[in-house]
Structures are given as structure tokens and as C-alpha cells.
Protein backbone atom coordinates (compact mmCIF):
# COMPACT_ATOMS: atom_id res chain seq x y z
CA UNK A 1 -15.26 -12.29 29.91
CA UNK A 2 -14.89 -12.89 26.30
CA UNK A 3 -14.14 -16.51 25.18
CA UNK A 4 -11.58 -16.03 22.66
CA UNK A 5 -11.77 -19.39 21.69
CA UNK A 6 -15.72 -19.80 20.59
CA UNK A 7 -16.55 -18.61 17.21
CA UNK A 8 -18.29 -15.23 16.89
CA UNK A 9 -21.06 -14.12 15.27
CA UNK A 10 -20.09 -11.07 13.90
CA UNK A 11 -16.76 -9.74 12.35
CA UNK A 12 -17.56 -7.61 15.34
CA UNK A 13 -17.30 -9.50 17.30
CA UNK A 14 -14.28 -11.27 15.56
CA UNK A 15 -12.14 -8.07 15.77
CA UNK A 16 -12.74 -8.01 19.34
CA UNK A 17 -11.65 -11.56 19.81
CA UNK A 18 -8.72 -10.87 18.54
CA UNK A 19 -8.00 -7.87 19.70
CA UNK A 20 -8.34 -9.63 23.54
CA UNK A 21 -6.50 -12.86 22.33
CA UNK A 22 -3.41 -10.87 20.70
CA UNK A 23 -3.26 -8.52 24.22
CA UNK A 24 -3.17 -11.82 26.36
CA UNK A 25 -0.18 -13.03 23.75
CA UNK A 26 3.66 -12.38 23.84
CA UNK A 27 4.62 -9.34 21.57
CA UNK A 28 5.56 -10.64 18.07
CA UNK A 29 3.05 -13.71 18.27
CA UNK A 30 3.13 -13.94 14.58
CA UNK A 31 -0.84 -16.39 14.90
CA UNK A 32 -2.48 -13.31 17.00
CA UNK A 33 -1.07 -10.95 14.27
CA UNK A 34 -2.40 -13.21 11.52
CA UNK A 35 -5.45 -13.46 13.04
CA UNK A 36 -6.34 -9.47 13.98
CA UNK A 37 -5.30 -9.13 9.98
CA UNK A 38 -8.06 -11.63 9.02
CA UNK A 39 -10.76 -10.37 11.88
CA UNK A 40 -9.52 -6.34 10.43
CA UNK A 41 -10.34 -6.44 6.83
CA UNK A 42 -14.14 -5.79 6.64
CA UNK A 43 -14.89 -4.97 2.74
CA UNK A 44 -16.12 -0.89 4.55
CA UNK A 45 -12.89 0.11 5.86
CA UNK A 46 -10.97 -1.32 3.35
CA UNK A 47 -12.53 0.13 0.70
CA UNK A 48 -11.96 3.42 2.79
CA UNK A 49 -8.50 2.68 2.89
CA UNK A 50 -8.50 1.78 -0.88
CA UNK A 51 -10.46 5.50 -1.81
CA UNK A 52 -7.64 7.39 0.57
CA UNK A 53 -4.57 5.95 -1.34
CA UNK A 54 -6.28 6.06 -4.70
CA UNK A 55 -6.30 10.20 -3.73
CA UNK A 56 -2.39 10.32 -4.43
CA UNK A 57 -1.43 9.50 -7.92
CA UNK A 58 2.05 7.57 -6.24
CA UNK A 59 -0.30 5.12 -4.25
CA UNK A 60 -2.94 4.87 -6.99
CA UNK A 61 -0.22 3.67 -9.19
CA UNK A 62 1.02 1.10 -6.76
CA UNK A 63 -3.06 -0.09 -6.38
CA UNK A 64 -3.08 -1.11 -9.94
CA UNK A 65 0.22 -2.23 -11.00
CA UNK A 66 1.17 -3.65 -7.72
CA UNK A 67 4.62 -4.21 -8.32
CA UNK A 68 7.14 -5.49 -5.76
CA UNK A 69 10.76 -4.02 -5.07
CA UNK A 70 12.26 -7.16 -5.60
CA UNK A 71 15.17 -9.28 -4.21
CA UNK A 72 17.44 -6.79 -2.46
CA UNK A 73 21.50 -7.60 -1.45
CA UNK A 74 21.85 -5.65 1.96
CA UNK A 75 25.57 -7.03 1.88
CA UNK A 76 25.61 -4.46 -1.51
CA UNK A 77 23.53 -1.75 -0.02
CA UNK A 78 26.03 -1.88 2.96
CA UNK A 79 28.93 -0.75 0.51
CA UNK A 80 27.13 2.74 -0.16
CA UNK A 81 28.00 5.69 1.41
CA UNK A 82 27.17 5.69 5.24
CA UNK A 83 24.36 8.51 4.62
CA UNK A 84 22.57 7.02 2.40
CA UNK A 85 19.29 5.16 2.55
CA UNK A 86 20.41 2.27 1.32
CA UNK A 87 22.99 2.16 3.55
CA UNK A 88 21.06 2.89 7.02
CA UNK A 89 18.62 0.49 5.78
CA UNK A 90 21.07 -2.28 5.18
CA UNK A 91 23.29 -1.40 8.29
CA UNK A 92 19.41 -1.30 10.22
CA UNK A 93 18.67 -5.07 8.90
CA UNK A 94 22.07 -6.52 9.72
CA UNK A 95 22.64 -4.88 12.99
CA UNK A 96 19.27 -6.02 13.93
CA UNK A 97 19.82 -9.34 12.38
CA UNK A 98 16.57 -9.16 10.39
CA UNK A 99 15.92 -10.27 6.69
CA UNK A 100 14.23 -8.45 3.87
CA UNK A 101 11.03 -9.56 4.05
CA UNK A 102 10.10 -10.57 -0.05
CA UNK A 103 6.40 -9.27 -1.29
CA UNK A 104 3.81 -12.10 -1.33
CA UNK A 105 1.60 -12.51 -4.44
CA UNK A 106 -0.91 -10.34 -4.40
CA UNK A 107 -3.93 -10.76 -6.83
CA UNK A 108 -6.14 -7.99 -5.41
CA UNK A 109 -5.70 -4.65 -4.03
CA UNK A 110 -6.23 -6.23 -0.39
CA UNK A 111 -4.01 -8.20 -0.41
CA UNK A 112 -1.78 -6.00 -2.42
CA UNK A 113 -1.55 -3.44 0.21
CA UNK A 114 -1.33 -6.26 3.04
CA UNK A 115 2.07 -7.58 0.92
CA UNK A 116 3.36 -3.97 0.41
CA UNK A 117 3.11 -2.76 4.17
CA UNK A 118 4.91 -6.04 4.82
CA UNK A 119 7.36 -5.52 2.25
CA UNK A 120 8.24 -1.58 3.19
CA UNK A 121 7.98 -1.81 7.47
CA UNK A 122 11.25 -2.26 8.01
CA UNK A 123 12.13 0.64 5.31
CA UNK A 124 9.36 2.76 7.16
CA UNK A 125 11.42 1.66 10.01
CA UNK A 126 14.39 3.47 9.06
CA UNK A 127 12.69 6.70 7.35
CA UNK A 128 10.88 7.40 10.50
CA UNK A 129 13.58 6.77 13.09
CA UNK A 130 11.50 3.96 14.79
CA UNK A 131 14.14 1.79 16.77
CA UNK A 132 13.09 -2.01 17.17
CA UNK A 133 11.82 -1.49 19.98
CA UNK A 134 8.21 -1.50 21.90
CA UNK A 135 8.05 2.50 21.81
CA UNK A 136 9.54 2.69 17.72
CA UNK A 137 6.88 0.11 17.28
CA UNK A 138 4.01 2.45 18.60
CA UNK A 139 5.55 5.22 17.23
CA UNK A 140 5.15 3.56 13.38
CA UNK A 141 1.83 2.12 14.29
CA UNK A 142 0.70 5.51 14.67
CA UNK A 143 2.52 6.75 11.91
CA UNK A 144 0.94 3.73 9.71
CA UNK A 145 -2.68 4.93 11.22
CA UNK A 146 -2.34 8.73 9.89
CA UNK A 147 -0.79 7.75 6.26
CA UNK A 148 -3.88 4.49 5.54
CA UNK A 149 -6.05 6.78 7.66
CA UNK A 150 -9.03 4.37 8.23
CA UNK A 151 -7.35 0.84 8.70
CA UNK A 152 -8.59 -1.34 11.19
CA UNK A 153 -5.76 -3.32 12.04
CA UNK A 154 -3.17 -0.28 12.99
CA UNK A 155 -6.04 1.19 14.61
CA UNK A 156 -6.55 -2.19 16.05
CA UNK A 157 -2.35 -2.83 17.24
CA UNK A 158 -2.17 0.90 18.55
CA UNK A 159 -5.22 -0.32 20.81
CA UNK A 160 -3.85 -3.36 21.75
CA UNK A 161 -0.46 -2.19 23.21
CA UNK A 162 -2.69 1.08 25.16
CA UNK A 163 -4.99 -2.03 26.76
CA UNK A 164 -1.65 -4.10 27.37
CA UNK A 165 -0.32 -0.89 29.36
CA UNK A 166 -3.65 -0.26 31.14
CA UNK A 167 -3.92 -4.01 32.31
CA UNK A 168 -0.32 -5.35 33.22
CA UNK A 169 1.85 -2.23 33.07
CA UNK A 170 0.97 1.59 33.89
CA UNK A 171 4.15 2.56 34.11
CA UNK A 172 4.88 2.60 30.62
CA UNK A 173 1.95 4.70 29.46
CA UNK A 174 3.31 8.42 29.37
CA UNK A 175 6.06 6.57 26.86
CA UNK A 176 3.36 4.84 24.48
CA UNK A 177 1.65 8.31 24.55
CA UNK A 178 4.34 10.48 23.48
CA UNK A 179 5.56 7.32 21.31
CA UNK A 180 1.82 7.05 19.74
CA UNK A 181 1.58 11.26 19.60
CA UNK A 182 4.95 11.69 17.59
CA UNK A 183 4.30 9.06 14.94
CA UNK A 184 0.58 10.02 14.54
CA UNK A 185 1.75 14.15 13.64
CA UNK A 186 4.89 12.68 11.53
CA UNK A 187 2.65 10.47 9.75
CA UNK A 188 0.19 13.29 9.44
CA UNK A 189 2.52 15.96 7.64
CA UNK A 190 4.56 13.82 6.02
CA UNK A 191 3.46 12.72 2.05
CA UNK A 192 2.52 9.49 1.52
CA UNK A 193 5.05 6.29 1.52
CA UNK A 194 2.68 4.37 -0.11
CA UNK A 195 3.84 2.83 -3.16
CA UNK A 196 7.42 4.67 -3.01
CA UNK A 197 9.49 3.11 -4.87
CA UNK A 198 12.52 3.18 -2.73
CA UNK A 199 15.05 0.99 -4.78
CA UNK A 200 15.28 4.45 -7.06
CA UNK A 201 16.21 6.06 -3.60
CA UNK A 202 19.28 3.61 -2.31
CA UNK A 203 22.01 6.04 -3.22
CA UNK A 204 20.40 8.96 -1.88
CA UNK A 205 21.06 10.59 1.37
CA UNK A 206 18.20 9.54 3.79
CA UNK A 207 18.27 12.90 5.38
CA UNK A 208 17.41 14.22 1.30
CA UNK A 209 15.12 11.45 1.08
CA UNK A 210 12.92 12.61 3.88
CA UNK A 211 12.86 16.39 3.24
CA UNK A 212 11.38 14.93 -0.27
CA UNK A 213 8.69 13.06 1.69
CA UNK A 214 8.25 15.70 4.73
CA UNK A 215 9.60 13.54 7.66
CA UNK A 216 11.20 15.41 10.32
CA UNK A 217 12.89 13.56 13.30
């Protein structure tokens, strides 16, 4: 068995650690997270990663000026109408009792894109119809794979929570399936959310929102 506790050789081996320590934690044990983000960013894939987003003029853009979307008021964003984005997002963060999650400095594109997936999750949340829940999780994991296409650490959760079902619960793997198969095709046809700048889309319908960026739920 792997002692996740010794100190590997390899950032092989590294990833692996991590990947066994975070399916031995609790779901939404922040330190494993941190630590499969650290173990996940080998300079290969993520200049991979880097080379697909510079492809689309919207996330090449966001590489180099890396701009954040700033402090938002969901109390404001509440008062829209109910259709629109801002609205659903807003009414998705208070209803779930979650807080906008601010950008952190970024100072390189690694990091950048680490601070803007942070930044947007919860707004990918709501544009993909991915409850709070283990399957919406799995379904946006997969969703994240298809639109960053080679990163490690999606790659890396989606094969954490298939392990987790394989080892303590079966029963739940024709859900994570279909959960991982729908988010993988959305995130597939849909155009890329990378580097959207979504406080131009508050007022908007989300349902006119999405038939911009080809998501269908």
C-alpha cells in the first residue's frame, strides 16, 4: 500500500499520493484539495492547458490580462428579474448559504487560471445546472475536464470520486457515470467559459446566456 505520508520521489508519484490521501478524506477536505492542486500542476500539462485556452481569443485574453470580476453584492443581484443570471446566481449562493469566492492574486498564468476557476465554479455551477450536490459535482468536474481539456487535477477529482465508488460504495456508480457522461458532452459542445466575463451578463436571461455559450440542460 502506498504511504501517503513519506515523501515521493517523483511528481508521479506525488499525484498518486494525493490522489489516495484525498479518496481516504471526507468530501470537501479543503488540505487534500490543496494538496492534489500542488501534486497536479507539472510545467507539461499545464502548458497543454495554457496552448488549448490560448486557441480561443476570449480565454487568450483572460491569459494575459488576467483580470478579476471583482467584489459582487448578491443582495443586489437578487433584486433582478427572477430569469436572469444574476439573479439564479445570487438566489444559488444565498439559498445555498455560500459566499462569492474573491480572485486571489495571480502573477502568472498558473496561477491565474487556478484563481479564475476558483473565482467562476460557483457561476459554472449555475450555467450548467450542477446542484451542490455529489452528482452536480461530477457532473462539472467533467464538464471542467472537456472545456481545460488536458488538466490534471479535474482529471485527477473525476478519478478520485470513480475510486471512492469502486472502494466504499458501488451503489452509486451508474449515477457518477451518467453524472460524469452528461457534463463531459455539455462541456464538449458548449464554447468556452473561460475568461467570460459574466458581470456584462447579470441582467441577461440565463436561458439567453447559455444558447450564446451552447449549454443545453
Amino acid at each position: 500500500m502506498l504511504n501517503t505520508l513519506e515523501k515521493p520521489d517523483t511528481w508521479q508519484q506525488s499525484l498518486l499520493s494525493s490522489v489516495v490521501a484525498i479518496t481516504e478524506a471526507e468530501d470537501g477536505d479543503f488540505t487534500a484539495i490543496d494538496r492534489l492542486v500542488t501534486a497536479s500542476r507539472d510545467p507539461h500539462s499545464l502548458a497543454l492547458t495554457i496552448e488549448h485556452l490560448s486557441q480561443h481569443p476570449q480565454s487568450q485574453l483572460a491569459l494575459v490580462a488576467r483580470k478579476s470580476l471583482g467584489s459582487i453584492d448578491l443582495l443586489a443581484l437578487h433584486q433582478l428579474p427572477v430569469d436572469t443570471l444574476g439573479y439564479q446566481y445570487a438566489d444559488y449562493m444565498l439559498s445555498n448559504q455560500l459566499q462569492h469566492l474573491a480572485a486571489l492574486p495571480a502573477t502568472n498564468e498558473a496561477e491565474f487560471i487556478d484563481s479564475h476557476m476558483r473565482e467562476t465554479h460557483d457561476i459554472w455551477h449555475v450555467m450548467t445546472g450542477s446542484p451542490i450536490d455529489m452528482l452536480g459535482e461530477i457532473k462539472l468536474q467533467a464538464f471542467c475536464v472537456a472545456q481545460l481539456q488536458l488538466s490534471r487535477f479535474w482529471l485527477a477529482l473525476m478519478t478520485k470520486n470513480l475510486l471512492k465508488a469502486a472502494i466504499y460504495d458501488i451503489e452509486v456508480a451508474d449515477g457518477y457515470l451518467n453524472a460524469l457522461t452528461t457534463g463531459w458532452m455539455m462541456g464538449k459542445a458548449a464554447q468556452p467559459l473561460f475568461g467570460v466575463d459574466w458581470t456584462l451578463r447579470w441582467e441577461v436571461p440565463i436561458a439567453q446566456v447559455r444558447s450564446a455559450l451552447d449549454i443545453h440542460i
